[in-house]
Protein backbone atom coordinates (compact mmCIF):
# COMPACT_ATOMS: atom_id res chain seq x y z
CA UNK A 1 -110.91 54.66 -26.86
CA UNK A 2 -108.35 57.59 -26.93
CA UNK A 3 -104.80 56.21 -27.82
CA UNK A 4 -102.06 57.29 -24.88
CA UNK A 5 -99.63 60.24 -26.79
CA UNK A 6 -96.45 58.68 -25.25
CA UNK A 7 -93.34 60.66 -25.46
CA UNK A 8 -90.77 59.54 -28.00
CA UNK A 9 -87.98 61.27 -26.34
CA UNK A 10 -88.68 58.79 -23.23
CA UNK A 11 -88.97 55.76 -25.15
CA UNK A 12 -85.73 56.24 -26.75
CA UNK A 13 -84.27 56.53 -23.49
CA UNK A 14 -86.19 53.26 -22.60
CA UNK A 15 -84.54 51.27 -25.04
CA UNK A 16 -81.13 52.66 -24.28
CA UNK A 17 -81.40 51.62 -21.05
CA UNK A 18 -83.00 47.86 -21.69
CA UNK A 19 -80.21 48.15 -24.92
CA UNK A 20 -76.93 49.16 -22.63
CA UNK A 21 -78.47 46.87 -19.10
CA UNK A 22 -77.32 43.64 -20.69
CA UNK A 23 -76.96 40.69 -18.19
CA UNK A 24 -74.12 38.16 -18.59
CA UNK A 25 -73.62 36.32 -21.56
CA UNK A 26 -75.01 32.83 -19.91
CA UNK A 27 -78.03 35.01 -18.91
CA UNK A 28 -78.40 36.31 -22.49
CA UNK A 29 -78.42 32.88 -23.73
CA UNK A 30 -80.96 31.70 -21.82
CA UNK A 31 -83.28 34.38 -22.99
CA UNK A 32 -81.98 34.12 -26.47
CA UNK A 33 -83.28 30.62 -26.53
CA UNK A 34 -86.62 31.83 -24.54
CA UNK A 35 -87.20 34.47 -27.35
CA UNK A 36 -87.96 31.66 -29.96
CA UNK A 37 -85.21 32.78 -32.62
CA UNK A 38 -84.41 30.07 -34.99
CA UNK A 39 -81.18 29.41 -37.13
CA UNK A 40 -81.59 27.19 -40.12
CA UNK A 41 -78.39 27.01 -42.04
CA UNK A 42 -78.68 28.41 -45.49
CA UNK A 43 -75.10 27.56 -46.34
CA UNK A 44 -72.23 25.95 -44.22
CA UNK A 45 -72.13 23.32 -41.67
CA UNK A 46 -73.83 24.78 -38.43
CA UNK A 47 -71.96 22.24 -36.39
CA UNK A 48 -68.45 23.74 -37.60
CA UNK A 49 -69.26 27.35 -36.04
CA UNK A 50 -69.44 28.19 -32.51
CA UNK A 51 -72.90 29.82 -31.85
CA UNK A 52 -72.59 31.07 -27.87
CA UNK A 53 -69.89 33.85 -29.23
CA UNK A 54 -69.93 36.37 -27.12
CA UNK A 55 -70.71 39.41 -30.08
CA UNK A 56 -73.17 36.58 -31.69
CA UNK A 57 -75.58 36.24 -28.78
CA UNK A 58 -74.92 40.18 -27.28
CA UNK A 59 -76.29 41.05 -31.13
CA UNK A 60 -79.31 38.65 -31.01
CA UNK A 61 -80.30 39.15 -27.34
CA UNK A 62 -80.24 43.06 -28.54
CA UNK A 63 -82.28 42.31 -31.77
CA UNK A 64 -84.86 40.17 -29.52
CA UNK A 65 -84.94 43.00 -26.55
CA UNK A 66 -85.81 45.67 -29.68
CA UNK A 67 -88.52 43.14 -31.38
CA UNK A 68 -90.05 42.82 -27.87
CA UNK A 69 -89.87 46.99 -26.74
CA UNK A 70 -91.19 47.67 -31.13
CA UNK A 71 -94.14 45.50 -30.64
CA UNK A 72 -94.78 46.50 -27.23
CA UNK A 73 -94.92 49.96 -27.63
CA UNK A 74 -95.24 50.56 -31.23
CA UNK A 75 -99.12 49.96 -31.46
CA UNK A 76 -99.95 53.05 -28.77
CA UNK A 77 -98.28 55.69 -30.61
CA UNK A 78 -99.96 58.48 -33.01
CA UNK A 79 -98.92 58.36 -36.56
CA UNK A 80 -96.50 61.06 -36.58
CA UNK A 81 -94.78 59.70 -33.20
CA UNK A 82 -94.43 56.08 -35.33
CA UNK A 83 -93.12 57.88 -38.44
CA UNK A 84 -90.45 59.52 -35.79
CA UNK A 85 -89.56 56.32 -33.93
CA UNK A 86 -89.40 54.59 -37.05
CA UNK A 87 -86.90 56.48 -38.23
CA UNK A 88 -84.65 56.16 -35.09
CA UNK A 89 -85.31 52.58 -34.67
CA UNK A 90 -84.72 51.24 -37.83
CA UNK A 91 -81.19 52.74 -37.65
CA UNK A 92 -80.61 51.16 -34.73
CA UNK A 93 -81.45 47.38 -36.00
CA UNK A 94 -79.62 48.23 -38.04
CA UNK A 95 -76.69 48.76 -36.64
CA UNK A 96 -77.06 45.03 -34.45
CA UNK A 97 -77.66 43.10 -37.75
CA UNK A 98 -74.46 44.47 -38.86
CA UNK A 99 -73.18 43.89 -35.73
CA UNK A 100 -74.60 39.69 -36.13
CA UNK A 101 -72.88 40.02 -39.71
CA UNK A 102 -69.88 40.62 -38.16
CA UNK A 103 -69.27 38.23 -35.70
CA UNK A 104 -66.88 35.71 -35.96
CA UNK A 105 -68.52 32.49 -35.63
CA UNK A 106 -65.30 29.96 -36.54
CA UNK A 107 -64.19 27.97 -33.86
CA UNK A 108 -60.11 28.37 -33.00
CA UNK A 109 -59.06 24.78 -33.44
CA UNK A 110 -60.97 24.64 -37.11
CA UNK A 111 -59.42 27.78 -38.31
CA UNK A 112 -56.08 26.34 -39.01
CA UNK A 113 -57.70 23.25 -40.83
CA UNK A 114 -60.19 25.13 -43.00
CA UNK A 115 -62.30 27.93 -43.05
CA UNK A 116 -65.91 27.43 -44.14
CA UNK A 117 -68.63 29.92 -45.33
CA UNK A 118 -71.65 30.18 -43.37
CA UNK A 119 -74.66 31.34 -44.00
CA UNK A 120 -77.47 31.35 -41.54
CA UNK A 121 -81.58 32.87 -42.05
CA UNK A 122 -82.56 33.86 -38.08
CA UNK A 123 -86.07 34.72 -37.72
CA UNK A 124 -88.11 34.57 -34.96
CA UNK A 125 -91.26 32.46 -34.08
CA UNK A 126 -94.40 34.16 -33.69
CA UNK A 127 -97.85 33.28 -32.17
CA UNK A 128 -100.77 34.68 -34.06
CA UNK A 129 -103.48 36.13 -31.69
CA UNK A 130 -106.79 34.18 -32.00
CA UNK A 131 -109.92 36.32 -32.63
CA UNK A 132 -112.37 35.44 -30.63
CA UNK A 133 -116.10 35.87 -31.63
């Protein structure tokens, strides 16, 4: 079977508009927790840290939305089309993990009392495909 040549210039555009078409921040949620991300503290008390910020869950619905369009898509391109969207992509993940770095995760009314480190290893839960003889 012939892979589909699919236009990289239009899938850029695709994820621009999926990227900057972000629902409300409840709505994000939801779909955060839908996406199968877990947090497991590294360092810190999770508790302490308020985890429905605003720039916290924008950052991780983004990262999801990008996992989900990468492994969509990424499988029907040519070689040279993945070496190109590679490229493009990659700087864009990584400008929403810098974005998740950033967020301020403290709670106001802890602030004053102490201020904690956190550390925090997101990854996301994946089903492996079953072969099927």
């Amino acid at each position: 079977m012939k892979k589909i040549n699919k236009d990289i210039i239009l899938l850029f555009g695709n994820i621009q508009k999926v990227i900057s078409s972000k629902p409300t921040t409840n709505q994000m949620f939801e779909e955060v927790q839908m996406m199968k991300f877990k947090i497991k503290p590294i360092q810190g008390d999770l508790m302490s840290f308020n985890l429905k910020n605003q720039q916290f869950i924008e950052s991780l619905w983004s990262l999801g939305k990008l996992d989900e369009f990468f492994f969509r898509e990424v499988p029907s391109l040519s070689k040279k089309e993945k070496e190109i969207f590679m490229k493009f992509f990659d700087s864009l993940y990584f400008k929403y993990q810098q974005q998740l770095n950033q967020s301020n995760l403290q709670q106001r009314r802890l602030t004053l009392k102490r201020t904690g480190l956190l550390e925090l290893e997101i990854y996301k839960e994946r089903k492996l495909k079953k072969k099927v003889n």
